[in-house]
C-alpha atoms as a PDB file:
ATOM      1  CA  UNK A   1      73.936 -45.234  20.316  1.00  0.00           C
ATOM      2  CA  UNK A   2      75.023 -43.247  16.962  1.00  0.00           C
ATOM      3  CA  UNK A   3      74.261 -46.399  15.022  1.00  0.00           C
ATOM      4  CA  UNK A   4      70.451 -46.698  16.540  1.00  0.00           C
ATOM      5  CA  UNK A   5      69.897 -43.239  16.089  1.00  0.00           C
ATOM      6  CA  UNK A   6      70.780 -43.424  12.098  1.00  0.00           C
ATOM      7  CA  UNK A   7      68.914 -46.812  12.062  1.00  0.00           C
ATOM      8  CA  UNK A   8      66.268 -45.225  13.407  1.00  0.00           C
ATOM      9  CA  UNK A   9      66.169 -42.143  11.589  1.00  0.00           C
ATOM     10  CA  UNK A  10      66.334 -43.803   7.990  1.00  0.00           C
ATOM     11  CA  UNK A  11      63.431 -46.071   9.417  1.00  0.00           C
ATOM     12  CA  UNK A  12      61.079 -43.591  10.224  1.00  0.00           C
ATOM     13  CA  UNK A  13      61.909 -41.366   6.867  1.00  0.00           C
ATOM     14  CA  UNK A  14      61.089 -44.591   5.407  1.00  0.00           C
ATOM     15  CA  UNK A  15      57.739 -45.058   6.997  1.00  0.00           C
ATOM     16  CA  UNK A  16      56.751 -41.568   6.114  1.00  0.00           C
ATOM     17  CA  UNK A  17      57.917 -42.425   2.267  1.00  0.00           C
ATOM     18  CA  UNK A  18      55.326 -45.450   2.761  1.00  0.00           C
ATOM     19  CA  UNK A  19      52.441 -43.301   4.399  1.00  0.00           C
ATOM     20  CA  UNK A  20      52.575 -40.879   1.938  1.00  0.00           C
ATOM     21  CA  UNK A  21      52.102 -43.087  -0.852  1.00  0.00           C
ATOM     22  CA  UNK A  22      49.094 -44.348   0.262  1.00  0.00           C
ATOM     23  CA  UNK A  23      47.710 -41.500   1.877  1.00  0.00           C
ATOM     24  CA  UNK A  24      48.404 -39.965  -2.250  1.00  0.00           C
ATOM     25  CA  UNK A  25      46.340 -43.045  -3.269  1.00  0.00           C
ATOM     26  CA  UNK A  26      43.194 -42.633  -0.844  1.00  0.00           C
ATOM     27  CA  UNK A  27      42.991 -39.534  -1.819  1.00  0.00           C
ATOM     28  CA  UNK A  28      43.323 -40.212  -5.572  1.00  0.00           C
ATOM     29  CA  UNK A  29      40.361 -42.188  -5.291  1.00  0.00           C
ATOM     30  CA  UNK A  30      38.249 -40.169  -3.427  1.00  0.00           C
ATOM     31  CA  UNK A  31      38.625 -36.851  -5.948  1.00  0.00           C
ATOM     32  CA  UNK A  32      38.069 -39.373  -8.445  1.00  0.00           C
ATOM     33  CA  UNK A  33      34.687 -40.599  -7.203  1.00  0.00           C
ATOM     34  CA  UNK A  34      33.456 -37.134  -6.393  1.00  0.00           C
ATOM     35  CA  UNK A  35      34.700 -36.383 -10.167  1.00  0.00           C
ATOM     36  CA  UNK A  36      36.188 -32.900  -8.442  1.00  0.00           C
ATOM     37  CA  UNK A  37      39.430 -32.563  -9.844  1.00  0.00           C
ATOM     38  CA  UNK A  38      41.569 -33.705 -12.784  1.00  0.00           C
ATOM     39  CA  UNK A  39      44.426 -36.517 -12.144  1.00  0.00           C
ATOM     40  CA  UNK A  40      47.123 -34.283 -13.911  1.00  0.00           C
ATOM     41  CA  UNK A  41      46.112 -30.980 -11.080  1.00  0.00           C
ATOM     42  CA  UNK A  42      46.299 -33.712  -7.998  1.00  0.00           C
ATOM     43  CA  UNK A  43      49.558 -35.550  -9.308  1.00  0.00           C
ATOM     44  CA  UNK A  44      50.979 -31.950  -9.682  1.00  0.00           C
ATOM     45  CA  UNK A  45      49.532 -30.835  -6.235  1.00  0.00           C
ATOM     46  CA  UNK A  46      51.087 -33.925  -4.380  1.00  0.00           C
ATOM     47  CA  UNK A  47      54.355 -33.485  -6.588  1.00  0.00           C
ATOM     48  CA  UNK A  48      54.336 -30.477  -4.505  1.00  0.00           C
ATOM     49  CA  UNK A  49      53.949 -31.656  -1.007  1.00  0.00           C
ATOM     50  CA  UNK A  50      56.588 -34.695  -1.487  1.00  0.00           C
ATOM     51  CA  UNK A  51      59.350 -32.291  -2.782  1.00  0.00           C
ATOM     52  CA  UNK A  52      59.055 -30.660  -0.117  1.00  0.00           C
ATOM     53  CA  UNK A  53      59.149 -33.371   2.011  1.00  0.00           C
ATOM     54  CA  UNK A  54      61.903 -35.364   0.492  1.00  0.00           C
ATOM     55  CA  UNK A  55      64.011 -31.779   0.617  1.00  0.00           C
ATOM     56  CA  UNK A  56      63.736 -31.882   4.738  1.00  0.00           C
ATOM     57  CA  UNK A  57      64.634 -35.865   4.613  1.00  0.00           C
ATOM     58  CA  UNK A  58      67.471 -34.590   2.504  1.00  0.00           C
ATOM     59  CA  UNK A  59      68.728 -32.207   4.691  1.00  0.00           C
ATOM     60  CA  UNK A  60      68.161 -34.704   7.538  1.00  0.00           C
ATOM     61  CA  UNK A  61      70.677 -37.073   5.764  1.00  0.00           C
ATOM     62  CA  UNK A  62      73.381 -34.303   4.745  1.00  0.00           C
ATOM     63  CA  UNK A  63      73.216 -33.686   8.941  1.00  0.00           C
ATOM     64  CA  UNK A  64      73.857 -37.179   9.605  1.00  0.00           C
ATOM     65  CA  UNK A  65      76.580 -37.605   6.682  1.00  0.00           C
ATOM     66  CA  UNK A  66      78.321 -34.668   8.467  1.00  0.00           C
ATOM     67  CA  UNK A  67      77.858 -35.756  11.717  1.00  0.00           C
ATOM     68  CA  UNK A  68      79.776 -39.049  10.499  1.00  0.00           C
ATOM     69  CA  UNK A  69      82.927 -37.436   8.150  1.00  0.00           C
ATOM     70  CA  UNK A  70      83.676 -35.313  11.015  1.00  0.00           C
ATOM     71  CA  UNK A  71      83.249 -37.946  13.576  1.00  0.00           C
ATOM     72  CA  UNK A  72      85.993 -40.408  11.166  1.00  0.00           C
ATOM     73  CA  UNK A  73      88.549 -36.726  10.785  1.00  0.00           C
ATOM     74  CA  UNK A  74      87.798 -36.465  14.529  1.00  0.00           C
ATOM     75  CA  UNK A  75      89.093 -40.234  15.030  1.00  0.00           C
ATOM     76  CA  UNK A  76      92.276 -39.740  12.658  1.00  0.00           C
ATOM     77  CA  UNK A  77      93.303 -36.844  14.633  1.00  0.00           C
ATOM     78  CA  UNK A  78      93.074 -38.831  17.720  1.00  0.00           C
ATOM     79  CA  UNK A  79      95.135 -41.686  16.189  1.00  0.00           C
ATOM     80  CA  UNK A  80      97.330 -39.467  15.045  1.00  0.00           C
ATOM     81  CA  UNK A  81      98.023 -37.731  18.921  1.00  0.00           C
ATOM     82  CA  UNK A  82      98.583 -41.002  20.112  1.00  0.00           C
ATOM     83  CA  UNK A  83     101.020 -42.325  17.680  1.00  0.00           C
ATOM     84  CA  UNK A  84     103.810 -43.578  19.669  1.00  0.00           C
ATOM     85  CA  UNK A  85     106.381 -41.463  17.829  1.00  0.00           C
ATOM     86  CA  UNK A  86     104.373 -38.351  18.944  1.00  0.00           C
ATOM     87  CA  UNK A  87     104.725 -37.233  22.409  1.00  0.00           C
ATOM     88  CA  UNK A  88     101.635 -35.778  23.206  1.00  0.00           C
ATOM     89  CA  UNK A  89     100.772 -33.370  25.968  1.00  0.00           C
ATOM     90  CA  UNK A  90      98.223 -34.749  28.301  1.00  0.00           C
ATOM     91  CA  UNK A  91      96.271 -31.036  29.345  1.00  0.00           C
ATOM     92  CA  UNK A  92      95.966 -30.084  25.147  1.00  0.00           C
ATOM     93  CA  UNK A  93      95.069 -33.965  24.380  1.00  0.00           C
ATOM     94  CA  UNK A  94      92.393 -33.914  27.225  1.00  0.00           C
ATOM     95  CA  UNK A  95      91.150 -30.382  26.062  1.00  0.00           C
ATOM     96  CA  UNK A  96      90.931 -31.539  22.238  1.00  0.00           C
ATOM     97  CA  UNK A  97      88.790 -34.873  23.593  1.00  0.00           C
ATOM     98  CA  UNK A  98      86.554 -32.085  25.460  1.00  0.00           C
ATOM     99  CA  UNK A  99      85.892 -30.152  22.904  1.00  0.00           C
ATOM    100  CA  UNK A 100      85.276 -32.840  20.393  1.00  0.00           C
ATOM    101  CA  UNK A 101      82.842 -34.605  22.947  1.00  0.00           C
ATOM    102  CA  UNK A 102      81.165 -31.232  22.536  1.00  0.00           C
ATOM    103  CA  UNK A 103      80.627 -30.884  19.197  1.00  0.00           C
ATOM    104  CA  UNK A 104      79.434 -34.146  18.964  1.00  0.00           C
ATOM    105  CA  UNK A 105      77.065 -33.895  21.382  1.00  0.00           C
ATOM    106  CA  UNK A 106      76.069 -30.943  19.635  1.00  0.00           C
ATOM    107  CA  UNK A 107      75.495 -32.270  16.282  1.00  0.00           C
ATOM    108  CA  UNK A 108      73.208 -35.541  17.918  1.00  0.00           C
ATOM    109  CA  UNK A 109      71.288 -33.067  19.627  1.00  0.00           C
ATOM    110  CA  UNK A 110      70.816 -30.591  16.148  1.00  0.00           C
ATOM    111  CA  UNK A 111      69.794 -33.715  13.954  1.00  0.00           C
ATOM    112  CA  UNK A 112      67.062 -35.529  16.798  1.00  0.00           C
ATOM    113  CA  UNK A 113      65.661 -31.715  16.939  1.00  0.00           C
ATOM    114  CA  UNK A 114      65.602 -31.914  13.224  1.00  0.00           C
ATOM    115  CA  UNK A 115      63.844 -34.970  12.946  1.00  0.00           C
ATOM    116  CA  UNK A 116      61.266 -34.561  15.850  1.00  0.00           C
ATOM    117  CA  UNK A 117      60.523 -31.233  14.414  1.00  0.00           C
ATOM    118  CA  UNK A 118      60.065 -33.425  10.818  1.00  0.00           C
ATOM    119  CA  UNK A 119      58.054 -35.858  12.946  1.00  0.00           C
ATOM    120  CA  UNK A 120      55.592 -33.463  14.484  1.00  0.00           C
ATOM    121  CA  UNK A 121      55.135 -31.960  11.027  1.00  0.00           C
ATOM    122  CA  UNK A 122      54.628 -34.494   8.867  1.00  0.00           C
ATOM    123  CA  UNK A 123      52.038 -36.511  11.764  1.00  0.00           C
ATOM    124  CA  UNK A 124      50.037 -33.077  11.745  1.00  0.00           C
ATOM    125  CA  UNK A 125      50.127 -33.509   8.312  1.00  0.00           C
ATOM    126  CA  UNK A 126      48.514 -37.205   8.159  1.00  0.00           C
ATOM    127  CA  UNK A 127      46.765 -36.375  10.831  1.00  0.00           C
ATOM    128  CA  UNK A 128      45.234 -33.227   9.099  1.00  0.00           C
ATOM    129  CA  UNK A 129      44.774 -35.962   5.839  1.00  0.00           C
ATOM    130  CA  UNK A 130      43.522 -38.902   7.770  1.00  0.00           C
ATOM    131  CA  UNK A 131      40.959 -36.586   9.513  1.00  0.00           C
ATOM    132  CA  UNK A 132      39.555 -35.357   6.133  1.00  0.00           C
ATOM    133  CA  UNK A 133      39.266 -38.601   4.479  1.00  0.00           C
ATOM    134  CA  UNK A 134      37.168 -40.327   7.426  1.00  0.00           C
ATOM    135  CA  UNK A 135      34.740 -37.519   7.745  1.00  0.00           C
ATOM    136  CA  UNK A 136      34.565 -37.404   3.939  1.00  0.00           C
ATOM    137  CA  UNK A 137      35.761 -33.345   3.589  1.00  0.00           C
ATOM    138  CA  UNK A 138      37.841 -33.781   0.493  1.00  0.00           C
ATOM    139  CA  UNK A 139      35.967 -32.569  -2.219  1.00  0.00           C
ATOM    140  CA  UNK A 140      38.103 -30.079  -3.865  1.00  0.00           C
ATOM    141  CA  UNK A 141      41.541 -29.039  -4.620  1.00  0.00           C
ATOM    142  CA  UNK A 142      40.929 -25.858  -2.212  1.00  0.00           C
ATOM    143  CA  UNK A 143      39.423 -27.894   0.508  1.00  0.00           C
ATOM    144  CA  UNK A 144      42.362 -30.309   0.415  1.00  0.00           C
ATOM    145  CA  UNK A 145      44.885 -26.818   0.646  1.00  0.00           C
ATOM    146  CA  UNK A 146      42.989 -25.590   3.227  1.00  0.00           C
ATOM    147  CA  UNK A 147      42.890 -28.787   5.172  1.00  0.00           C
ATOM    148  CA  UNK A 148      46.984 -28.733   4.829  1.00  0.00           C
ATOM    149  CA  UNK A 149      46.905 -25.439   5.491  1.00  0.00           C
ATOM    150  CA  UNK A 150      49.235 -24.874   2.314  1.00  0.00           C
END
């Protein structure tokens, strides 16, 4: 289950890494035809918009990473409970494994909010893009802020 979500997680940041790309190239092209803004302004404007993007896959990742080093300490204490040369009391052992199942569950739930809230975001975001470059509305650096709402 952990293993599908991370699969799936790196997947989809990767298909948003893909979209973007060419959604930065569509538009490209049509600024350039309507001759409305300079490549160095739109290269700098997009710089923008993927920073910020590749800061919230960031943090995405650093939830995941820490999701999995206290998942391995997690296992290493349990090892270490049921060592044989450690006589280990059933009640605290079973209490430990309850409150670890906790905090796991925890942490899945905090980084699939975290990425469906990324998800909604960035598909109102193509969305928002897509929109403007079918009904041909991008004419202008401000028309392309207000159409992200930036």
């Amino acid at each position: 289950m952990i293993g599908a979500m991370v699969t799936n997680t790196y997947t989809t940041l990767d298909e948003f890494r893909k979209q973007r790309a060419q959604i930065n190239t569509d538009i490209s092209e049509i600024l350039a035809k309507n001759k409305s803004l300079r490549h160095k302004d739109f290269y700098t404007f997009m710089k923008d918009i993927d920073d910020n993007y590749r800061l919230k896959e960031q943090a995405i990742k650093d939830h995941i990473n820490s999701f999995f080093e206290e998942h391995k300490e997690a296992s290493q204490i349990i090892r270490d409970k049921l060592n044989l040369e450690n006589i280990v009391d059933a009640a605290s052992f079973k209490k430990y494994l309850t409150s670890y199942q906790e905090k796991q569950e925890a942490q899945l739930k905090n980084v699939e909010t975290l990425l469906n809230e990324f998800q909604i975001e960035y598909q109102h975001f193509l969305k928002s893009l897509c929109k403007a470059i079918e009904t041909g509305e991008l004419m202008n650096i401000k028309k392309l802020k207000d159409i992200l709402a930036i």
